[in-house]
PDB file of N, CA and C in Angstrom:
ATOM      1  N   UNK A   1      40.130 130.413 126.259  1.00  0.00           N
ATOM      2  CA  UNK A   1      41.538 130.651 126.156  1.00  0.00           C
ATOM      3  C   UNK A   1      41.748 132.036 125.571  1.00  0.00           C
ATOM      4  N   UNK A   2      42.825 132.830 126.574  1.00  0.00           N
ATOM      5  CA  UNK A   2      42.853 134.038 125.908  1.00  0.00           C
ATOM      6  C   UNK A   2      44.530 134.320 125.908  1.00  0.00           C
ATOM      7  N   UNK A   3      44.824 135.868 125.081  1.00  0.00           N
ATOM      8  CA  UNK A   3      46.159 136.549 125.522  1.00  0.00           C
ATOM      9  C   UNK A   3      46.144 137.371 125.596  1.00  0.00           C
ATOM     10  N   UNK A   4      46.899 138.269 126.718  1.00  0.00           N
ATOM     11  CA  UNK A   4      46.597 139.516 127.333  1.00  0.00           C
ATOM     12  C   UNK A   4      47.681 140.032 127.826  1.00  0.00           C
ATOM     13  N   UNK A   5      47.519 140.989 128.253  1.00  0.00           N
ATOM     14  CA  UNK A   5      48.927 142.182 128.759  1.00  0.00           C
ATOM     15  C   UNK A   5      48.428 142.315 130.150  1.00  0.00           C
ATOM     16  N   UNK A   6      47.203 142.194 130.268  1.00  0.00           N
ATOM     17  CA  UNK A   6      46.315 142.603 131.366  1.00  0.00           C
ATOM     18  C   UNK A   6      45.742 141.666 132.467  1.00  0.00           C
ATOM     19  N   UNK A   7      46.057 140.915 132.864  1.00  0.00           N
ATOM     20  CA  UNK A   7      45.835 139.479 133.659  1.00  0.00           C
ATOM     21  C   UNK A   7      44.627 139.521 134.826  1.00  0.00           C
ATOM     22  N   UNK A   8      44.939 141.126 135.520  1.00  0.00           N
ATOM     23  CA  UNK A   8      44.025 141.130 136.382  1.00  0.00           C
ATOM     24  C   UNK A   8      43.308 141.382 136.383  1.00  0.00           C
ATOM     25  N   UNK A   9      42.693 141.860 134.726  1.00  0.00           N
ATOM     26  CA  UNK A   9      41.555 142.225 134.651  1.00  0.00           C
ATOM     27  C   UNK A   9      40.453 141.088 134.497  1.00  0.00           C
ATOM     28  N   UNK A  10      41.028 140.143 133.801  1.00  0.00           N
ATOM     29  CA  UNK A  10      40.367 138.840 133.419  1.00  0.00           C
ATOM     30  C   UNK A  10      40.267 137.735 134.385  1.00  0.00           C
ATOM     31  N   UNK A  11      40.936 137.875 135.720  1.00  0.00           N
ATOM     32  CA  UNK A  11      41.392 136.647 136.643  1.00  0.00           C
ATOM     33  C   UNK A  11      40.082 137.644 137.542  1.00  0.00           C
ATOM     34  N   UNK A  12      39.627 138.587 137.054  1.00  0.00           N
ATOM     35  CA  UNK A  12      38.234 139.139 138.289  1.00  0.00           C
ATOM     36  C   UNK A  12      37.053 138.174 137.535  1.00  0.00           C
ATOM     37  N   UNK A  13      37.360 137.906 136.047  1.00  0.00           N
ATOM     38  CA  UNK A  13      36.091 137.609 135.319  1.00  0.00           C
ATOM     39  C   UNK A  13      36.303 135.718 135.241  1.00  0.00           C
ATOM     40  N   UNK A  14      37.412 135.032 136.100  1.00  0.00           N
ATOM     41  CA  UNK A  14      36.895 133.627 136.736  1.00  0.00           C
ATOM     42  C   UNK A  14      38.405 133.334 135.742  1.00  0.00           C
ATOM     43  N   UNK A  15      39.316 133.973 135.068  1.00  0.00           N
ATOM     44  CA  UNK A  15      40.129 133.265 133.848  1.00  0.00           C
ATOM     45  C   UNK A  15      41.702 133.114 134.763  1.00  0.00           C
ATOM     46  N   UNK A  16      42.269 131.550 134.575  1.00  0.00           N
ATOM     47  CA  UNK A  16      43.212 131.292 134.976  1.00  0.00           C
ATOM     48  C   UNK A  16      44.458 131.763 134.727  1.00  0.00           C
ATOM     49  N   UNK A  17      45.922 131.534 134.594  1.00  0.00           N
ATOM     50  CA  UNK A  17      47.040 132.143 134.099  1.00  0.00           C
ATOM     51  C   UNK A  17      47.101 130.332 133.733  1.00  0.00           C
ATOM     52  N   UNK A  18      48.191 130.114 132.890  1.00  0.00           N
ATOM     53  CA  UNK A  18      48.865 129.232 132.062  1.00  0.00           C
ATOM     54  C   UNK A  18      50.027 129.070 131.989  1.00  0.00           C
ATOM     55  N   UNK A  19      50.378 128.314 131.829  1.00  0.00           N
ATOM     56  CA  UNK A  19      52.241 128.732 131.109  1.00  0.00           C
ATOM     57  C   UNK A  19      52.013 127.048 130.135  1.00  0.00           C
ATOM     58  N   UNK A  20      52.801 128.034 128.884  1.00  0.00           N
ATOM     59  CA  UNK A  20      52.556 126.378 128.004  1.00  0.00           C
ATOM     60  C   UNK A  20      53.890 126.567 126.669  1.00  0.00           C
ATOM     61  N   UNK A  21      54.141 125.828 126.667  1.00  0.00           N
ATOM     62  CA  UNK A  21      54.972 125.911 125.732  1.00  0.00           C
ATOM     63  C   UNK A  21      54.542 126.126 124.267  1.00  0.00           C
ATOM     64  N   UNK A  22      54.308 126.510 123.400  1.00  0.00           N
ATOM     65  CA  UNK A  22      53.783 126.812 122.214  1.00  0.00           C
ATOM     66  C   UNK A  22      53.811 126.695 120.822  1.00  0.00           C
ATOM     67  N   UNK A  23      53.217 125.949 119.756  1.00  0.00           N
ATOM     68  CA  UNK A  23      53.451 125.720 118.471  1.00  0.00           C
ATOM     69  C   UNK A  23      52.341 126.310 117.995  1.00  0.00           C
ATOM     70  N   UNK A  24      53.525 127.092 116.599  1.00  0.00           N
ATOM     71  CA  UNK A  24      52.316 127.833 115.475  1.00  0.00           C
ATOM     72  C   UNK A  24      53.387 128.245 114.449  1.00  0.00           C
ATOM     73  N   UNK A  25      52.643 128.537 113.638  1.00  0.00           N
ATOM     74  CA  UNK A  25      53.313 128.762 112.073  1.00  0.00           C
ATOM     75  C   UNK A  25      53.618 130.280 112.213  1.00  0.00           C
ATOM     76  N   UNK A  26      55.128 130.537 112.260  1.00  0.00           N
ATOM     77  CA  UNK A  26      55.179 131.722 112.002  1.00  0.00           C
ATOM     78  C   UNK A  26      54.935 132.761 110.546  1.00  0.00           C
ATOM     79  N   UNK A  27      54.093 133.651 110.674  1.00  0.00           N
ATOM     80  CA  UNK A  27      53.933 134.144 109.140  1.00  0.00           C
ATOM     81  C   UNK A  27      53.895 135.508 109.121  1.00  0.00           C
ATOM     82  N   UNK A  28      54.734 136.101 108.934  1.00  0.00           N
ATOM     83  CA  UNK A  28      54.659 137.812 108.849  1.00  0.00           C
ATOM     84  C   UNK A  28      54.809 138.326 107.525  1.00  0.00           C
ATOM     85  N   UNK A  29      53.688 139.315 107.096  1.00  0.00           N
ATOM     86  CA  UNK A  29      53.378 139.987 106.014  1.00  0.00           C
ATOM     87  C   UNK A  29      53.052 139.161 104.845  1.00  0.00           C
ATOM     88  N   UNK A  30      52.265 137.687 105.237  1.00  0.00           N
ATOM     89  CA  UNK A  30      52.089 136.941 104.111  1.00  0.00           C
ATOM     90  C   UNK A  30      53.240 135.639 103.963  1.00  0.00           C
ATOM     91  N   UNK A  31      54.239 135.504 104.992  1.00  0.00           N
ATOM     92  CA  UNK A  31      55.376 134.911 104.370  1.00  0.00           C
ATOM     93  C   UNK A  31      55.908 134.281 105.325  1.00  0.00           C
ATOM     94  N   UNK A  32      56.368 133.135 104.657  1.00  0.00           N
ATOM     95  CA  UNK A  32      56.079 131.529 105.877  1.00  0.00           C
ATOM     96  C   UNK A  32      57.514 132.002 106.809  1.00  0.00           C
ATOM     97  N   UNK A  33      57.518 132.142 107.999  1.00  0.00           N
ATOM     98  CA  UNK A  33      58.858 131.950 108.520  1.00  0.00           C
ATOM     99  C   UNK A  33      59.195 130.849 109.308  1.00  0.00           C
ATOM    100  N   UNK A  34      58.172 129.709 108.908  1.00  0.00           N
ATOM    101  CA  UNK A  34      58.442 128.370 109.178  1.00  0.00           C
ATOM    102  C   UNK A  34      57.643 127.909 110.738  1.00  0.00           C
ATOM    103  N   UNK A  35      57.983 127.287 110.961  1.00  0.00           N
ATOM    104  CA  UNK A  35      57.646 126.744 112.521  1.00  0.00           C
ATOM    105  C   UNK A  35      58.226 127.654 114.275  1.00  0.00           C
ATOM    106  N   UNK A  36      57.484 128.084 114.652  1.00  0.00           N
ATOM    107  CA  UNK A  36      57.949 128.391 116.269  1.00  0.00           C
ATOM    108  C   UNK A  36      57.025 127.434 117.054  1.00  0.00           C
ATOM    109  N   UNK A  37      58.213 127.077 118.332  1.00  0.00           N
ATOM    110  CA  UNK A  37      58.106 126.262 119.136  1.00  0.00           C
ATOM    111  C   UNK A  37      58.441 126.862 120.391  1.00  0.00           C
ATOM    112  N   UNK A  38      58.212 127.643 121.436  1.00  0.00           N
ATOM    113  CA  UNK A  38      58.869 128.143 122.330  1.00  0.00           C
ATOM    114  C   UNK A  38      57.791 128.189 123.320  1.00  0.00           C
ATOM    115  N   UNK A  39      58.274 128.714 124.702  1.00  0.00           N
ATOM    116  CA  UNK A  39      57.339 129.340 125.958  1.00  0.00           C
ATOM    117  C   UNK A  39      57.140 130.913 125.968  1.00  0.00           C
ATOM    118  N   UNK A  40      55.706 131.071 125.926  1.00  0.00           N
ATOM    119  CA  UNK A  40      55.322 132.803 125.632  1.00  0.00           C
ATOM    120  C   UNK A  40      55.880 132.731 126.834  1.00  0.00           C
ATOM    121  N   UNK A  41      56.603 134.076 127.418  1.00  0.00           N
ATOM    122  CA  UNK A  41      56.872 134.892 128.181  1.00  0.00           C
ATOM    123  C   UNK A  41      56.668 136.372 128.318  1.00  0.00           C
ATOM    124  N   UNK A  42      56.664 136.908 126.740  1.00  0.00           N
ATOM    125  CA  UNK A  42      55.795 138.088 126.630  1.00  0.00           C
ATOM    126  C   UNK A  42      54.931 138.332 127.299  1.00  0.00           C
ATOM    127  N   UNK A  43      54.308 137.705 127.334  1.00  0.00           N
ATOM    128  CA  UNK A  43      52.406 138.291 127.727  1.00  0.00           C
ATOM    129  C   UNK A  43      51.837 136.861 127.923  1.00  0.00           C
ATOM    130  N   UNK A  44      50.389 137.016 128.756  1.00  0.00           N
ATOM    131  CA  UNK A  44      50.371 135.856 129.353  1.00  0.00           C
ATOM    132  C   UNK A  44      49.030 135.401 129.103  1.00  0.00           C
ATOM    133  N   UNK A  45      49.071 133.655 128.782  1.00  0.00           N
ATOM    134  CA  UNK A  45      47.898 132.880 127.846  1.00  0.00           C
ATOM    135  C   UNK A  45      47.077 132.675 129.688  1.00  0.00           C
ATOM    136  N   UNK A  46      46.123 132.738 129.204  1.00  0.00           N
ATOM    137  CA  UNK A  46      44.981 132.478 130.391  1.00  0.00           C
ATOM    138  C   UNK A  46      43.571 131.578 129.719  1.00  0.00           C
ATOM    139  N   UNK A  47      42.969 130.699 130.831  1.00  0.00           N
ATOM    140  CA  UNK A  47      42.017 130.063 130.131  1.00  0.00           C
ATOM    141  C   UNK A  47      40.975 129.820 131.196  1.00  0.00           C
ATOM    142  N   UNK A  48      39.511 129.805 130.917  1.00  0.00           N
ATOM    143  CA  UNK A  48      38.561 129.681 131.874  1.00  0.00           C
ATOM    144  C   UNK A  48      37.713 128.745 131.716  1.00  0.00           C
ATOM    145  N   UNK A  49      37.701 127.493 132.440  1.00  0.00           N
ATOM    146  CA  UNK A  49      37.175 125.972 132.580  1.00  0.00           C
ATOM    147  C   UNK A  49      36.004 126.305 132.563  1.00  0.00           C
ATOM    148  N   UNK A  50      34.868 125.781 131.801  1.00  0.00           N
ATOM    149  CA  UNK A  50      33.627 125.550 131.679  1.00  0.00           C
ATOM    150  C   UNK A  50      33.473 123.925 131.321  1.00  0.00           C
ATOM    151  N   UNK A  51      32.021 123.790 131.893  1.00  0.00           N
ATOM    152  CA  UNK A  51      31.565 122.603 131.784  1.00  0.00           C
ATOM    153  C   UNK A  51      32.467 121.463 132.625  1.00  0.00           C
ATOM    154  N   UNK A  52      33.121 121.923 133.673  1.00  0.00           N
ATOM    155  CA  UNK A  52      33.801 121.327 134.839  1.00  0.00           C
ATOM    156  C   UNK A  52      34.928 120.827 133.902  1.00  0.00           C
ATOM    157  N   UNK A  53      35.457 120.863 132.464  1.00  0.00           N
ATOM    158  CA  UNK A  53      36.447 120.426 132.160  1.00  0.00           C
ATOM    159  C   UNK A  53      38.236 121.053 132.775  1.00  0.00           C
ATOM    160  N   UNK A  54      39.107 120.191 133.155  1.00  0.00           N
ATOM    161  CA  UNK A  54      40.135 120.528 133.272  1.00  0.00           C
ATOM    162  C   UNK A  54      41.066 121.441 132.314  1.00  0.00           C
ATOM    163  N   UNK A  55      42.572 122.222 132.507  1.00  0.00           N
ATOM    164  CA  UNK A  55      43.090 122.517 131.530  1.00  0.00           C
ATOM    165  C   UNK A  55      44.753 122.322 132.727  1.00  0.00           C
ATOM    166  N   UNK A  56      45.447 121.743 131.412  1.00  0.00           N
ATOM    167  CA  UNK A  56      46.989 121.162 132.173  1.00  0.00           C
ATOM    168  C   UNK A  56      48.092 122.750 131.390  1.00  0.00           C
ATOM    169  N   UNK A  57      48.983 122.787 132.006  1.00  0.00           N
ATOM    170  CA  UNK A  57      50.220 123.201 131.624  1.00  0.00           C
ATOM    171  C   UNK A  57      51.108 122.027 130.614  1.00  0.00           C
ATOM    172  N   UNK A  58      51.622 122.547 129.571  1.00  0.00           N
ATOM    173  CA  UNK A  58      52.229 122.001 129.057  1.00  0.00           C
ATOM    174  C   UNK A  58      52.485 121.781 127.489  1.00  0.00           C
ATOM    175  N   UNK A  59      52.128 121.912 126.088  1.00  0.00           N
ATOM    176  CA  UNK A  59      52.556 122.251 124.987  1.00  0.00           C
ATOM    177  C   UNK A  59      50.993 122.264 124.727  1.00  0.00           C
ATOM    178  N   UNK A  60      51.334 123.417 123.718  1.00  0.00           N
ATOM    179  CA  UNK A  60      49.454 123.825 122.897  1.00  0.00           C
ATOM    180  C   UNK A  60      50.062 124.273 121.924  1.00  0.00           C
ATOM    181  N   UNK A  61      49.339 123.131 121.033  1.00  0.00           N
ATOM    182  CA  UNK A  61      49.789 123.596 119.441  1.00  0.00           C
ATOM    183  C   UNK A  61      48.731 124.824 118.578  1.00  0.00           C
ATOM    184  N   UNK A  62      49.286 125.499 118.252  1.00  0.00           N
ATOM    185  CA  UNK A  62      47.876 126.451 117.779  1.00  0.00           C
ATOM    186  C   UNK A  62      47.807 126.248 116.161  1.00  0.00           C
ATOM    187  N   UNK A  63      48.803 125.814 115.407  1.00  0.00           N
ATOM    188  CA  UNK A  63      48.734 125.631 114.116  1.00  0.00           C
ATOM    189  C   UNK A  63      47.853 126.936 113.663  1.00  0.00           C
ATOM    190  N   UNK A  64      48.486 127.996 113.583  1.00  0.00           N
ATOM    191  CA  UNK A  64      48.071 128.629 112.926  1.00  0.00           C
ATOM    192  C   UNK A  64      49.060 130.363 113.136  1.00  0.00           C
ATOM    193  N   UNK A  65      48.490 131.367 112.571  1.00  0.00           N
ATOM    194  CA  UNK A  65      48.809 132.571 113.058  1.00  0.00           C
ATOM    195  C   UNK A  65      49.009 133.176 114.384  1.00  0.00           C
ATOM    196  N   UNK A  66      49.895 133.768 114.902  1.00  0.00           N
ATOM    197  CA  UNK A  66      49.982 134.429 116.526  1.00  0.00           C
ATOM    198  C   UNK A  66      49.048 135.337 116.274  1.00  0.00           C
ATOM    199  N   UNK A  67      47.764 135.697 116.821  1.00  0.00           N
ATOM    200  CA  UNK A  67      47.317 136.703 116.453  1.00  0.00           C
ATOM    201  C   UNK A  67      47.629 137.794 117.576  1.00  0.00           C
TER     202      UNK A  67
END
């Protein structure tokens, strides 16, 4: 699972596009700004199936920092 600006560079190296709706703790400069829940549209989450496992569209909680 990745995020990128750059899609086509990574969709040469086998990595899918996504769309997912998204949970993570917002925290800028140290300081809780609570919960986001939304669909990235910025820039775009991509992920590349190994070990024949599947991957669905649809909410990915990241509990943690946007990095």
């Amino acid at each position: 699972f990745l995020v990128t600006d750059i899609p086509s560079f990574y969709e040469k190296l086998g990595y899918q596009k996504t769309v997912q709706k998204v949970s993570w703790m917002k925290i800028h400069e140290g300081r809780n700004h609570g919960m986001g829940h939304e669909q990235v549209d910025d820039c775009f989450l991509m992920f590349k199936s190994v070990s024949g496992k599947t991957w669905e569209d649809g909410d990915l909680d990241m509990l943690g920092y946007w990095y």
